[in-house]
N, C-alpha and C. Protein backbone atom coordinates (compact mmCIF):
# COMPACT_ATOMS: atom_id res chain seq x y z
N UNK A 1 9.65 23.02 0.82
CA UNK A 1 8.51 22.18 1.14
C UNK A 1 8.75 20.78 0.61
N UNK A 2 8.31 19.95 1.34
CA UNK A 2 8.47 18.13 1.08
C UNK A 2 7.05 17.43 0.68
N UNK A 3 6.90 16.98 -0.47
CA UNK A 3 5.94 16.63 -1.15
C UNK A 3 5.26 15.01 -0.18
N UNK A 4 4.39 14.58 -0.06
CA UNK A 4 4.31 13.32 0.69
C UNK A 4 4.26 12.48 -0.18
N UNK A 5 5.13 11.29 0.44
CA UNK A 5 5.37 10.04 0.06
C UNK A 5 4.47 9.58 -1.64
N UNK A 6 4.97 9.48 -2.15
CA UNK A 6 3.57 8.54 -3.06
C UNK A 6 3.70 7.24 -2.88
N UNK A 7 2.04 6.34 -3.49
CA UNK A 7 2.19 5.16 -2.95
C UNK A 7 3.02 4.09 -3.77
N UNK A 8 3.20 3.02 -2.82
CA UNK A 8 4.25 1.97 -3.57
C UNK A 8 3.51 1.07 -4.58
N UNK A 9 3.63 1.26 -5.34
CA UNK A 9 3.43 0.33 -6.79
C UNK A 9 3.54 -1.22 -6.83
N UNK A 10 3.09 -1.96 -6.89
CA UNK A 10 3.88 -3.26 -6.11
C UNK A 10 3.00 -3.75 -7.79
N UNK A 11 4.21 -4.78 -8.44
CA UNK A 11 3.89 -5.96 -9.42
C UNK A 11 2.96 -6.69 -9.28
N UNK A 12 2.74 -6.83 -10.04
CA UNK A 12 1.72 -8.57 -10.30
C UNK A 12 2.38 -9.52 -10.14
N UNK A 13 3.29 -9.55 -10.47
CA UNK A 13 4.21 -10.87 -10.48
C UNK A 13 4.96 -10.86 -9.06
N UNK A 14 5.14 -9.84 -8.63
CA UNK A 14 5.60 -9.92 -7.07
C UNK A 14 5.23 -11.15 -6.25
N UNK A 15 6.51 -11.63 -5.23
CA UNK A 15 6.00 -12.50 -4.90
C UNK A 15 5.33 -12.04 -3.26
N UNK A 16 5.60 -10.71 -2.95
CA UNK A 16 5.08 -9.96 -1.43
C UNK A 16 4.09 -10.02 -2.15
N UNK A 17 3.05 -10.20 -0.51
CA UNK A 17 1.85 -9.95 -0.73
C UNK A 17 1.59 -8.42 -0.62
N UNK A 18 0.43 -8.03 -1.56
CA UNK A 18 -0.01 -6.53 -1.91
C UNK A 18 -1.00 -6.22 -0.56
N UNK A 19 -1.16 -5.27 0.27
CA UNK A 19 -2.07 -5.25 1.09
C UNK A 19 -3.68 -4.88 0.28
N UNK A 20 -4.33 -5.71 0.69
CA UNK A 20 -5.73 -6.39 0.39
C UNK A 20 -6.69 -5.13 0.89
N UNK A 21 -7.41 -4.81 -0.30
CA UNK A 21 -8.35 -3.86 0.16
C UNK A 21 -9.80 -4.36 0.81
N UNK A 22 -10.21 -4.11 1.72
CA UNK A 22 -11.60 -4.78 2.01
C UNK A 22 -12.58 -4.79 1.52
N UNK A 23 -13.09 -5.72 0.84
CA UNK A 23 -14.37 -5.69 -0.04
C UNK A 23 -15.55 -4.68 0.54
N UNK A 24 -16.43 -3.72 -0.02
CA UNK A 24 -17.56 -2.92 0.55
C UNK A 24 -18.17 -3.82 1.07
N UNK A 25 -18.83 -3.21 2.30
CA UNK A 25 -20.10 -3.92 3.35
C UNK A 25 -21.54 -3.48 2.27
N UNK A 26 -22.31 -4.80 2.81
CA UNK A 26 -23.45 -4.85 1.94
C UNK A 26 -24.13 -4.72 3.21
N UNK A 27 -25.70 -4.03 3.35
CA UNK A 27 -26.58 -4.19 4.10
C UNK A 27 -27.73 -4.10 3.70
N UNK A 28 -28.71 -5.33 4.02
CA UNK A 28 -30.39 -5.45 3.75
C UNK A 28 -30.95 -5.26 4.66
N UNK A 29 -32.64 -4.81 4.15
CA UNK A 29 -33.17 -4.50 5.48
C UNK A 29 -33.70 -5.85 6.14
N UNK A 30 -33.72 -5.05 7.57
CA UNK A 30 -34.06 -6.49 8.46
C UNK A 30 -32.62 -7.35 8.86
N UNK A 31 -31.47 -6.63 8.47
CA UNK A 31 -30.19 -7.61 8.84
C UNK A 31 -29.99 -6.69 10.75
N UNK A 32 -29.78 -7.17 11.20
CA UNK A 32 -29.38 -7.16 12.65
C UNK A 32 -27.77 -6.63 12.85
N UNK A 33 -27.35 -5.47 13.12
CA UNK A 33 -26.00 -5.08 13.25
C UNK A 33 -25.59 -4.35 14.35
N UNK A 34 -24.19 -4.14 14.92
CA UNK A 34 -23.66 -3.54 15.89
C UNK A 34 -22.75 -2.23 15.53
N UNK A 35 -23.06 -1.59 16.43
CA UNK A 35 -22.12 -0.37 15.86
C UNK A 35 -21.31 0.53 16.69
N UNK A 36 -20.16 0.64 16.13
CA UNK A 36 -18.98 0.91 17.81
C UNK A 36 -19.56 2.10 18.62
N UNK A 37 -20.26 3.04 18.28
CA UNK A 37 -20.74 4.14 19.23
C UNK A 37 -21.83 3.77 19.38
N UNK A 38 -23.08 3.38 18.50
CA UNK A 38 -24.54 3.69 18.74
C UNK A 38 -24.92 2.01 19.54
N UNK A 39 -24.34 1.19 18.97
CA UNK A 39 -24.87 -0.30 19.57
C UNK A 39 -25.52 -1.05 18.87
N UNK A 40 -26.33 -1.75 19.29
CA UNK A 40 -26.81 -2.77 18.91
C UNK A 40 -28.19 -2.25 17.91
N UNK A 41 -28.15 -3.07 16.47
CA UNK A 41 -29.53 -2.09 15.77
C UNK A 41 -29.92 -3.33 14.55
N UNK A 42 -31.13 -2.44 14.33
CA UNK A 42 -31.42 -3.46 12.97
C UNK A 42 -31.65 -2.49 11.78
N UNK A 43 -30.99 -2.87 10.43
CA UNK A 43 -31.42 -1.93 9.28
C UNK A 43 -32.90 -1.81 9.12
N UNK A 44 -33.59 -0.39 8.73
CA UNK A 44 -34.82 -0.33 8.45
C UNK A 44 -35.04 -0.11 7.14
N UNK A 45 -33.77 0.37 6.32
CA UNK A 45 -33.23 1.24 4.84
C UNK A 45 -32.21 0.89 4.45
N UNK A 46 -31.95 0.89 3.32
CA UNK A 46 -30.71 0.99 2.27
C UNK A 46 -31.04 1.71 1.46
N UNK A 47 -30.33 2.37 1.06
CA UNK A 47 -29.85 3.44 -0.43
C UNK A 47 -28.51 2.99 -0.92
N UNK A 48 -28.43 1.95 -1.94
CA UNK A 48 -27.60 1.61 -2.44
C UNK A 48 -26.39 1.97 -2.52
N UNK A 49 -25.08 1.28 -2.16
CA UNK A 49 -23.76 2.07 -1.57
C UNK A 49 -23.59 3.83 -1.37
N UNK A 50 -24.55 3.79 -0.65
CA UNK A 50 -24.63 5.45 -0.16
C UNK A 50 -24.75 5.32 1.98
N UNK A 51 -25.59 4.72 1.60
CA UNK A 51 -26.10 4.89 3.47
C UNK A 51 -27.15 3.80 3.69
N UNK A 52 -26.99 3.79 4.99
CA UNK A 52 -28.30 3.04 5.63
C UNK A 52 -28.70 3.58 6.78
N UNK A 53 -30.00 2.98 7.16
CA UNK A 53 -30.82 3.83 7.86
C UNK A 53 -30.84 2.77 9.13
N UNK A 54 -31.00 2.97 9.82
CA UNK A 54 -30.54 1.55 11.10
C UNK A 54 -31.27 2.41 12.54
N UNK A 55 -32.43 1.58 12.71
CA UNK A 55 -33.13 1.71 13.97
C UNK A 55 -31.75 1.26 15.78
N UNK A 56 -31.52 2.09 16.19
CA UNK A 56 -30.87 1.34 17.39
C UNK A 56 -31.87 1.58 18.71
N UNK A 57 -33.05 1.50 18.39
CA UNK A 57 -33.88 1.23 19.92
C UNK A 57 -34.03 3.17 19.57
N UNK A 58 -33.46 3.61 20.76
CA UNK A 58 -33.92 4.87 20.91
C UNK A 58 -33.93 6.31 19.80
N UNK A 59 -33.04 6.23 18.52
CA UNK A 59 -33.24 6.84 17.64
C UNK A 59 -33.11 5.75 16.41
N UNK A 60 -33.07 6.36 15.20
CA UNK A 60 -32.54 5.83 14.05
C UNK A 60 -32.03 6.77 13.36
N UNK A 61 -30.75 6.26 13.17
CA UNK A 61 -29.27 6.81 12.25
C UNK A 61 -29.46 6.34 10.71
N UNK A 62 -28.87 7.62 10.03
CA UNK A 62 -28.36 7.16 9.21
C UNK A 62 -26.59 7.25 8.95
N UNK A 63 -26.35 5.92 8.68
CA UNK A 63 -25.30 5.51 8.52
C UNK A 63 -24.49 5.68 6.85
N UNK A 64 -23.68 6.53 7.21
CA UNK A 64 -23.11 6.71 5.73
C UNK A 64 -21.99 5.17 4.87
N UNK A 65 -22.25 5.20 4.31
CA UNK A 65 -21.14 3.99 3.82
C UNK A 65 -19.69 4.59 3.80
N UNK A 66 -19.07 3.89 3.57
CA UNK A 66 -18.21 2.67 3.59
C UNK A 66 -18.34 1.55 5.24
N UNK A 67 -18.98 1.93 6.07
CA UNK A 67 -19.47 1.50 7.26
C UNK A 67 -18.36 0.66 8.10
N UNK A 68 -17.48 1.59 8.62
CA UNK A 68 -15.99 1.63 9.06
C UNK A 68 -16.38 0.96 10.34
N UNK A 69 -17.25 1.65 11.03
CA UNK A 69 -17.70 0.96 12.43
C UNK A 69 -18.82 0.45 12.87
N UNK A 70 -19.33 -0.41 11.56
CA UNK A 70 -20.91 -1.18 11.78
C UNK A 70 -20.58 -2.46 11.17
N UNK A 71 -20.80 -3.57 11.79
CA UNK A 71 -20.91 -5.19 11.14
C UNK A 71 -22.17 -5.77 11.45
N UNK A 72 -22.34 -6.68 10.71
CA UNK A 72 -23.12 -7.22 10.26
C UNK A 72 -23.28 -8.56 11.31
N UNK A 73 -24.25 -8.60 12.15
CA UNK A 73 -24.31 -10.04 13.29
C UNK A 73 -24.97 -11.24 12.61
């Protein structure tokens, strides 16, 4: 059996750039957002880096965080 890869360690002092992690999405209520399956919505909820609750017209989702496929308009 072949163990998988571990990840690459990269310096501080390196002069390659380290790939950049994306800062967490923040959402308030009343912010206006899009979302790759459900569409177009507005937050109604937040629960602090857990989920949000987001009206899109015909239901309202809750949206789990890290919010991979929802931005902020």
């Amino acid at each position: 059996m072949t163990k998988p890869p571990a990840p690459k360690r990269r310096l501080p002092t390196s002069p390659f750039k380290a790939a950049a992690t994306p800062a967490p999405k923040h959402f308030a209520t009343s912010d206006q957002v899009t979302h790759d399956v459900y569409g177009l919505g507005r937050v109604v909820g937040v629960e602090d880096g857990v989920a949000a609750l987001v009206d899109f017209g015909s239901e309202q989702m809750r949206i789990l965080s890290p919010y991979v496929k929802m931005t902020k308009l």
